[in-house]
C-alpha atoms as a PDB file:
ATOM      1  CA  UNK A   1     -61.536 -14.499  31.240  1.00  0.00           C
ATOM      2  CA  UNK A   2     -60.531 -16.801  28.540  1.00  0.00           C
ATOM      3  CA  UNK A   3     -60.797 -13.912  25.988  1.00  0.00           C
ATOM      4  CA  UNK A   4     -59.198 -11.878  27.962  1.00  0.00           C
ATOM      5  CA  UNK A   5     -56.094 -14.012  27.441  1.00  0.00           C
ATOM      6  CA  UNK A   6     -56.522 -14.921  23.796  1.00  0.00           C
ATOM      7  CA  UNK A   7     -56.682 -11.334  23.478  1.00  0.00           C
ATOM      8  CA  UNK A   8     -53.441 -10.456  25.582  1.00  0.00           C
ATOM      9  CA  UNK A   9     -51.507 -13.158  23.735  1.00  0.00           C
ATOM     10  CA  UNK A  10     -52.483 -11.994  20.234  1.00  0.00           C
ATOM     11  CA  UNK A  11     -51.948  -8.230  21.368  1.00  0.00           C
ATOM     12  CA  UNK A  12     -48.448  -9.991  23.244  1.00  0.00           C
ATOM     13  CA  UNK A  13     -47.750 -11.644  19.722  1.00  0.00           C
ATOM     14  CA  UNK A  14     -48.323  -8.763  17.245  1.00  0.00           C
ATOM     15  CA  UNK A  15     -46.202  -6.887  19.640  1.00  0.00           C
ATOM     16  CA  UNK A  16     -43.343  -9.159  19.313  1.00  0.00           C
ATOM     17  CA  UNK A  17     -43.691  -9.291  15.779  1.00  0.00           C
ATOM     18  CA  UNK A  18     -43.988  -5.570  15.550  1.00  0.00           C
ATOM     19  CA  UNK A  19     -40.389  -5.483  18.169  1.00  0.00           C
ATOM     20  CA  UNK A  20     -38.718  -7.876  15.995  1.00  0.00           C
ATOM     21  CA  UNK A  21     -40.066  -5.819  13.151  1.00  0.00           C
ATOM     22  CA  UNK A  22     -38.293  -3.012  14.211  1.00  0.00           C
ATOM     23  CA  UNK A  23     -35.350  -4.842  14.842  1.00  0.00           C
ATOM     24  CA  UNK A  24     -35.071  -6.364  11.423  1.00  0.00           C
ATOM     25  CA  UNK A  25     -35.101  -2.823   9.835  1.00  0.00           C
ATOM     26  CA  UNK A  26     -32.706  -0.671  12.361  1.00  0.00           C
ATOM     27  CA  UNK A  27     -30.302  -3.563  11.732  1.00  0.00           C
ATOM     28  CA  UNK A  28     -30.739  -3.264   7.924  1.00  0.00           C
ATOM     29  CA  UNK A  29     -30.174   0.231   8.241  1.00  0.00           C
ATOM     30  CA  UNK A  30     -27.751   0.543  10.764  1.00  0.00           C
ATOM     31  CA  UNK A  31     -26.013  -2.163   8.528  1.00  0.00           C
ATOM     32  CA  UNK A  32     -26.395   0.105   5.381  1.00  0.00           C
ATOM     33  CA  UNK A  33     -24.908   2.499   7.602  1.00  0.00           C
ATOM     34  CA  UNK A  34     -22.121   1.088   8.019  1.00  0.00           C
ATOM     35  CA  UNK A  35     -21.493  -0.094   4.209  1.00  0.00           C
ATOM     36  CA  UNK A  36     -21.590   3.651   3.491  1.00  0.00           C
ATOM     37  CA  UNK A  37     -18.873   4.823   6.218  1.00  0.00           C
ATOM     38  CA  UNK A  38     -16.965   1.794   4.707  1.00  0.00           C
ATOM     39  CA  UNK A  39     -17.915   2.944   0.947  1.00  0.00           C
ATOM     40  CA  UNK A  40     -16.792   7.118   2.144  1.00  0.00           C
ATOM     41  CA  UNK A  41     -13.611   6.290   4.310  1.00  0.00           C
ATOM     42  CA  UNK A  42     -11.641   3.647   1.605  1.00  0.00           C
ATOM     43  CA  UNK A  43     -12.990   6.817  -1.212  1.00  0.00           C
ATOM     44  CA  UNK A  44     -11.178   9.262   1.045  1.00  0.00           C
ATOM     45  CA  UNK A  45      -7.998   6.720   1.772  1.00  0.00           C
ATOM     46  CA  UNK A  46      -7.903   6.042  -2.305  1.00  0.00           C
ATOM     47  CA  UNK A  47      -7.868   9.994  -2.634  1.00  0.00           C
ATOM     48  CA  UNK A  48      -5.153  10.489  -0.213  1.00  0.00           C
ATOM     49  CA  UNK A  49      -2.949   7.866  -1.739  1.00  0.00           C
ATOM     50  CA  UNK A  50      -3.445   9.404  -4.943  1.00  0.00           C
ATOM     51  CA  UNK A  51      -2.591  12.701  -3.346  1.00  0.00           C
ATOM     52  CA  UNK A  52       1.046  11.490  -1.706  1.00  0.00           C
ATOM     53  CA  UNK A  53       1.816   9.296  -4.404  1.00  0.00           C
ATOM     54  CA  UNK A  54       1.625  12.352  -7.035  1.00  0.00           C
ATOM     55  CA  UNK A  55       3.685  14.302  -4.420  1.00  0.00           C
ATOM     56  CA  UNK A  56       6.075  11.331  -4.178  1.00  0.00           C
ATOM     57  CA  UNK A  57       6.768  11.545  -8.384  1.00  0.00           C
ATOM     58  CA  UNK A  58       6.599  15.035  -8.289  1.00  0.00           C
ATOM     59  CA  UNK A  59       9.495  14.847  -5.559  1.00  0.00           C
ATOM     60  CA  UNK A  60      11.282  12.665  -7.291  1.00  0.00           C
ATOM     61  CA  UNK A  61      11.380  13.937 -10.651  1.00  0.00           C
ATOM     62  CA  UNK A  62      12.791  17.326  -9.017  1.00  0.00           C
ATOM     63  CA  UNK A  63      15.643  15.326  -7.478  1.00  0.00           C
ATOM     64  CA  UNK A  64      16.302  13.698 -10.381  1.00  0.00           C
ATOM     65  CA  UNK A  65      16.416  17.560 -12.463  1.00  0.00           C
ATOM     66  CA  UNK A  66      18.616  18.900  -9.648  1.00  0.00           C
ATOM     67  CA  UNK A  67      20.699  15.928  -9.732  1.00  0.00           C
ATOM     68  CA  UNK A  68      21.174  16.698 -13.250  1.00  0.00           C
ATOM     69  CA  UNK A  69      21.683  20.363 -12.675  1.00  0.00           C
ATOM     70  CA  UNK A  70      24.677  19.408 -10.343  1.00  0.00           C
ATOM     71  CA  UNK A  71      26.421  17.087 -12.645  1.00  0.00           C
ATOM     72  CA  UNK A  72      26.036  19.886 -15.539  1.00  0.00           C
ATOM     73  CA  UNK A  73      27.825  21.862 -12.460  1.00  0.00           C
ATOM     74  CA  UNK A  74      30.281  19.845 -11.939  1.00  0.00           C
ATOM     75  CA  UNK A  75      31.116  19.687 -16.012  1.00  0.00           C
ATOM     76  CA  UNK A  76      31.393  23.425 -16.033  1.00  0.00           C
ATOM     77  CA  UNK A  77      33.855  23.711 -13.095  1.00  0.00           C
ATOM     78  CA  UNK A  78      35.989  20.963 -14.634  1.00  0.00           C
ATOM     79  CA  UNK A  79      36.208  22.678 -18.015  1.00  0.00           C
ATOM     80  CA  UNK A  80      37.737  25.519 -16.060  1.00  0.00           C
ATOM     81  CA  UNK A  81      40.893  22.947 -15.497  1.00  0.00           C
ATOM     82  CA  UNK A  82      40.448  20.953 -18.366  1.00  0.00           C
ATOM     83  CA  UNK A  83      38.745  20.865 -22.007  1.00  0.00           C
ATOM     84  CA  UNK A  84      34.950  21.563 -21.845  1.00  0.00           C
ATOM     85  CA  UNK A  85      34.743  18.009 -23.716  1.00  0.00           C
ATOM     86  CA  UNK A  86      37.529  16.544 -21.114  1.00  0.00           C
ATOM     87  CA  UNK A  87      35.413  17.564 -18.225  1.00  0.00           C
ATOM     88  CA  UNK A  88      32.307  16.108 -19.306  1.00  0.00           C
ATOM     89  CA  UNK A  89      34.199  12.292 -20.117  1.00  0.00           C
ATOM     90  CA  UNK A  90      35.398  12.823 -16.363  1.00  0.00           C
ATOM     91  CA  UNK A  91      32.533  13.351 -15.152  1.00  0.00           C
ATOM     92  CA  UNK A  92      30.753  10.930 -17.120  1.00  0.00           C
ATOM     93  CA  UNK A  93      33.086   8.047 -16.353  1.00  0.00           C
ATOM     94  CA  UNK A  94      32.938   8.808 -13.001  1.00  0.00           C
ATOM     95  CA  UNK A  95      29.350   8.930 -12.873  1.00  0.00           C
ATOM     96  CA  UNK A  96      29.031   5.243 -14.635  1.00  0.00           C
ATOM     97  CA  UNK A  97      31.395   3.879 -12.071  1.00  0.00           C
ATOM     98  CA  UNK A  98      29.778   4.985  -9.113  1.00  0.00           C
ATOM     99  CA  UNK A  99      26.626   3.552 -10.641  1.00  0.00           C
ATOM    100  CA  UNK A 100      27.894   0.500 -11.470  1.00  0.00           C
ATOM    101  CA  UNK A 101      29.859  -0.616  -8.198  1.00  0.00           C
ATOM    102  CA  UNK A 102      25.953   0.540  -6.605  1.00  0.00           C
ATOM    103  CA  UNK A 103      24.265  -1.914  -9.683  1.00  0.00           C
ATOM    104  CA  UNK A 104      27.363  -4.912  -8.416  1.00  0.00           C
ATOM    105  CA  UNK A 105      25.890  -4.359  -4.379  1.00  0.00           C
ATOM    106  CA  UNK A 106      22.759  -4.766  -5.455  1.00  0.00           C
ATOM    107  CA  UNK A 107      22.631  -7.257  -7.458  1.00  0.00           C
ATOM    108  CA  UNK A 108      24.813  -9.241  -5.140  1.00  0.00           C
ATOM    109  CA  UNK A 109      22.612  -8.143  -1.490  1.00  0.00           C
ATOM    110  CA  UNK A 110      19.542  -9.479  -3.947  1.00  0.00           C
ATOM    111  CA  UNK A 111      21.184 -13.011  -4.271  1.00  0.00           C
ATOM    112  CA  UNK A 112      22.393 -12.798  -1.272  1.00  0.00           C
ATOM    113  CA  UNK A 113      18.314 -13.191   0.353  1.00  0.00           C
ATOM    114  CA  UNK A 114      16.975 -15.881  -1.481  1.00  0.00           C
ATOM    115  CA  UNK A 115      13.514 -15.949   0.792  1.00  0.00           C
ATOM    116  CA  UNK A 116      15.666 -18.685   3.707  1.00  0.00           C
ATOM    117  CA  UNK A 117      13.309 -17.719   5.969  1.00  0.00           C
ATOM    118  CA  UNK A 118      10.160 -17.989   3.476  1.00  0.00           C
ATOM    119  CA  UNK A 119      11.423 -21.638   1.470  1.00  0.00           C
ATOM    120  CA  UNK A 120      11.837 -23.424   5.323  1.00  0.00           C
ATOM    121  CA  UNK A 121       8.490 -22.608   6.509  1.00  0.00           C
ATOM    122  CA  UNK A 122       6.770 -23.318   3.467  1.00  0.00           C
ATOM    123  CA  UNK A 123       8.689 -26.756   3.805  1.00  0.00           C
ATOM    124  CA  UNK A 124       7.279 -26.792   7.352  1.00  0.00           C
ATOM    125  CA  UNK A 125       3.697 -26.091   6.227  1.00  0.00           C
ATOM    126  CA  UNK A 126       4.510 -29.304   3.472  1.00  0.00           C
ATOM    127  CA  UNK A 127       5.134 -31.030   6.160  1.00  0.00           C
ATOM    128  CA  UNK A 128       2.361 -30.792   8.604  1.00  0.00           C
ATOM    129  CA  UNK A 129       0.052 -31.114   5.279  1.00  0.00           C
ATOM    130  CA  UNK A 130       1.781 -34.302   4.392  1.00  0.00           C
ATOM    131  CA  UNK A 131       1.267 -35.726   8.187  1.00  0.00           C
ATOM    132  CA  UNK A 132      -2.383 -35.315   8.330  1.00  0.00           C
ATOM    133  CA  UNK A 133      -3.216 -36.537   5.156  1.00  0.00           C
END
């Protein structure tokens, strides 16, 4: 009877050892797994950044050339009124103005949010660090 036992438990132990075994390895793989998926999905996100971004400069660069187109417009229906040379100053001037009183709102919004929010919480965090220590 007594072998009977030693044999059970050694049969008992090497199948444990063959369990955790198996164990050890599906989580290795399944881990591996799972690196990959990670590796494949942030390849695929990088790709479709890429893909919009490009469309974004694309998109932007044809606003910017009909913009232009429109302004070369607006020259040529002037110079029906005025001098071809008249009608581009106008529109020229015009042009700078508008862009500068949008540079002046800028600027001024920018200075406007100097990070309140951000400069009293860091203070806050300061704070509590000072405390404890």
């Amino acid at each position: 009877m007594t072998s009977l036992n030693s044999n059970g438990s050694s049969n008992q132990s090497a199948s444990t050892t063959a369990l955790l075994g198996r164990l050890f390895d599906d989580a290795t793989a399944l881990l591996r797994n799972e690196v990959q998926l990670a590796k494949a999905e942030f390849t695929n996100t990088a790709n479709e950044l890429k893909a919009r971004a490009l469309a974004l400069a694309v998109g932007g660069v044809l606003l910017a050339v009909g913009g232009l187109v429109l302004v070369a417009a607006a020259v040529l229906a002037l110079a029906n009124v005025v001098e071809p040379w008249l009608a581009a100053v106008i529109v020229g001037v015009a042009l700078a103005v508008v862009g500068a009183i949008l540079l002046s709102s800028a600027r001024k919004r920018l200075a406007a949010g100097k990070l309140d929010r951000t400069k009293a919480s860091l203070e806050r965090d300061a704070d509590v660090v000072a405390r404890r220590t």
